[in-house]
Protein backbone atom coordinates (compact mmCIF):
# COMPACT_ATOMS: atom_id res chain seq x y z
CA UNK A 1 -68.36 -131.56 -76.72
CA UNK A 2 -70.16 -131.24 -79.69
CA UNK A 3 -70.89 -133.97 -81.99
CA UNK A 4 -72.84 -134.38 -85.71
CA UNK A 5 -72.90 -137.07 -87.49
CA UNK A 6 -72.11 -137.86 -90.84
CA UNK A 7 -75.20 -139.07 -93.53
CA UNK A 8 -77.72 -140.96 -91.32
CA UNK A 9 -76.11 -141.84 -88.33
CA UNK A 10 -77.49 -140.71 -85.02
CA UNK A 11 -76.35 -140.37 -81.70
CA UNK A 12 -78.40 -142.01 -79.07
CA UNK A 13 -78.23 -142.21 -75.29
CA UNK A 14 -79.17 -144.77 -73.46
CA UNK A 15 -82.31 -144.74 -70.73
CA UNK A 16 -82.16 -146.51 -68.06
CA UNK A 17 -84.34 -149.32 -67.04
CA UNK A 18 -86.04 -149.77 -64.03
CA UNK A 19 -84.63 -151.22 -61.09
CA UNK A 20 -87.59 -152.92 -60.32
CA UNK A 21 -90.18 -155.56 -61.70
CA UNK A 22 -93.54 -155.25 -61.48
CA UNK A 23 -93.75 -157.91 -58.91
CA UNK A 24 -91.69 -155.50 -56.60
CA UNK A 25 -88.82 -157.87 -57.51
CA UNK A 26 -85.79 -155.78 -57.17
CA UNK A 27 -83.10 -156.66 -60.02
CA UNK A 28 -79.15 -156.69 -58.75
CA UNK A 29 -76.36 -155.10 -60.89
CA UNK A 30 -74.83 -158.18 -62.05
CA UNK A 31 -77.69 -159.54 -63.71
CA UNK A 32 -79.40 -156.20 -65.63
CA UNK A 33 -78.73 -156.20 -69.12
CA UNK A 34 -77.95 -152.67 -71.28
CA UNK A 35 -81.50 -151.00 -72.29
CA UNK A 36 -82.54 -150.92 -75.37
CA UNK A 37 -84.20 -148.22 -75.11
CA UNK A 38 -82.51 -144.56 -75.68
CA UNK A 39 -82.71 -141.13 -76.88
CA UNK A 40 -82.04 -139.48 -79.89
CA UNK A 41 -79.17 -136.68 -78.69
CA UNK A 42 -77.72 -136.04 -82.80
CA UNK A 43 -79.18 -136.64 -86.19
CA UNK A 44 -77.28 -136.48 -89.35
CA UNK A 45 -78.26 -134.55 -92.26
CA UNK A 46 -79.39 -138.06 -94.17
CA UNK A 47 -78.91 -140.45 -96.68
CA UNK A 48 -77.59 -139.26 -100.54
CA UNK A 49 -79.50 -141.44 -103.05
CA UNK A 50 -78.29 -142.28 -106.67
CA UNK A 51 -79.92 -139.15 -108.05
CA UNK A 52 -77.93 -137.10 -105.80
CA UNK A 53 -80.79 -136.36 -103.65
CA UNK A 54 -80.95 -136.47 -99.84
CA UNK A 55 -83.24 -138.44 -98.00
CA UNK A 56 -84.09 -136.74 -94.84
CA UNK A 57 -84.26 -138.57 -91.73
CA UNK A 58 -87.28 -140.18 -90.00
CA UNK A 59 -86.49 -139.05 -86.83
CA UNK A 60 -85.35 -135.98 -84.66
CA UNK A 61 -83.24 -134.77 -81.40
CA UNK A 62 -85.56 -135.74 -78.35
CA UNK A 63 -87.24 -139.22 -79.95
CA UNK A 64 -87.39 -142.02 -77.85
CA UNK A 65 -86.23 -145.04 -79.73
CA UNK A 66 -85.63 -148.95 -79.30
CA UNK A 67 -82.78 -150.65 -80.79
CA UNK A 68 -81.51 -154.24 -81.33
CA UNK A 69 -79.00 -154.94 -77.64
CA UNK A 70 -75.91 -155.10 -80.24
CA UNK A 71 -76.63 -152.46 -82.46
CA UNK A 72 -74.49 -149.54 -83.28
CA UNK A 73 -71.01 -148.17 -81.95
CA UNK A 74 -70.41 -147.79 -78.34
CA UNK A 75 -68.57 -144.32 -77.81
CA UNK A 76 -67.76 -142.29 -74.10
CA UNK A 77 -68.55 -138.48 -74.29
CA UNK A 78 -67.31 -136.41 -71.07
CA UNK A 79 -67.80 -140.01 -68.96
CA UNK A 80 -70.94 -141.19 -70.59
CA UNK A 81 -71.79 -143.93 -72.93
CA UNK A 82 -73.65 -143.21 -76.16
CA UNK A 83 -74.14 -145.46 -79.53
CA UNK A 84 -73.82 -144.06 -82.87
CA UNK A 85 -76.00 -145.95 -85.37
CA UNK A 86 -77.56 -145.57 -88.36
């Protein structure tokens, strides 16, 4: 499927986090929490301003970016989760 957002949106993935602490502590499934940590998969074209001029976007398909743990929309493309946020 192929999907572009609209003004500045983007379409992240998450990454996964490690299973692992540092310690060597291993972390079960019921306690991990989503990552906040993802990559950039679509970028929109960007934001219009009041003079009717676009402001290009910041960052580009392949960035690795951080995110707040509630941020954006939670969608499923072909079985996997991905956030659109602006």
């Amino acid at each position: 499927m192929n999907l572009k957002p609209l003004h500045d949106r983007v379409l992240v993935k998450r990454l996964e986090e490690e299973e692992k602490t540092r310690g060597g502590i291993i972390i079960p499934d019921t306690a991990k929490e989503k990552p906040i940590r993802g990559e950039i998969i679509a970028v929109g074209p960007g934001k219009m301003s009041d003079e009717v001029k676009r402001i290009e976007m910041s960052v580009k398909t392949g960035d690795k970016v951080m995110f707040n743990k509630y941020a954006g929309t939670e969608i499923k493309i072909e079985g996997e989760e991905h956030l659109v946020m602006r």
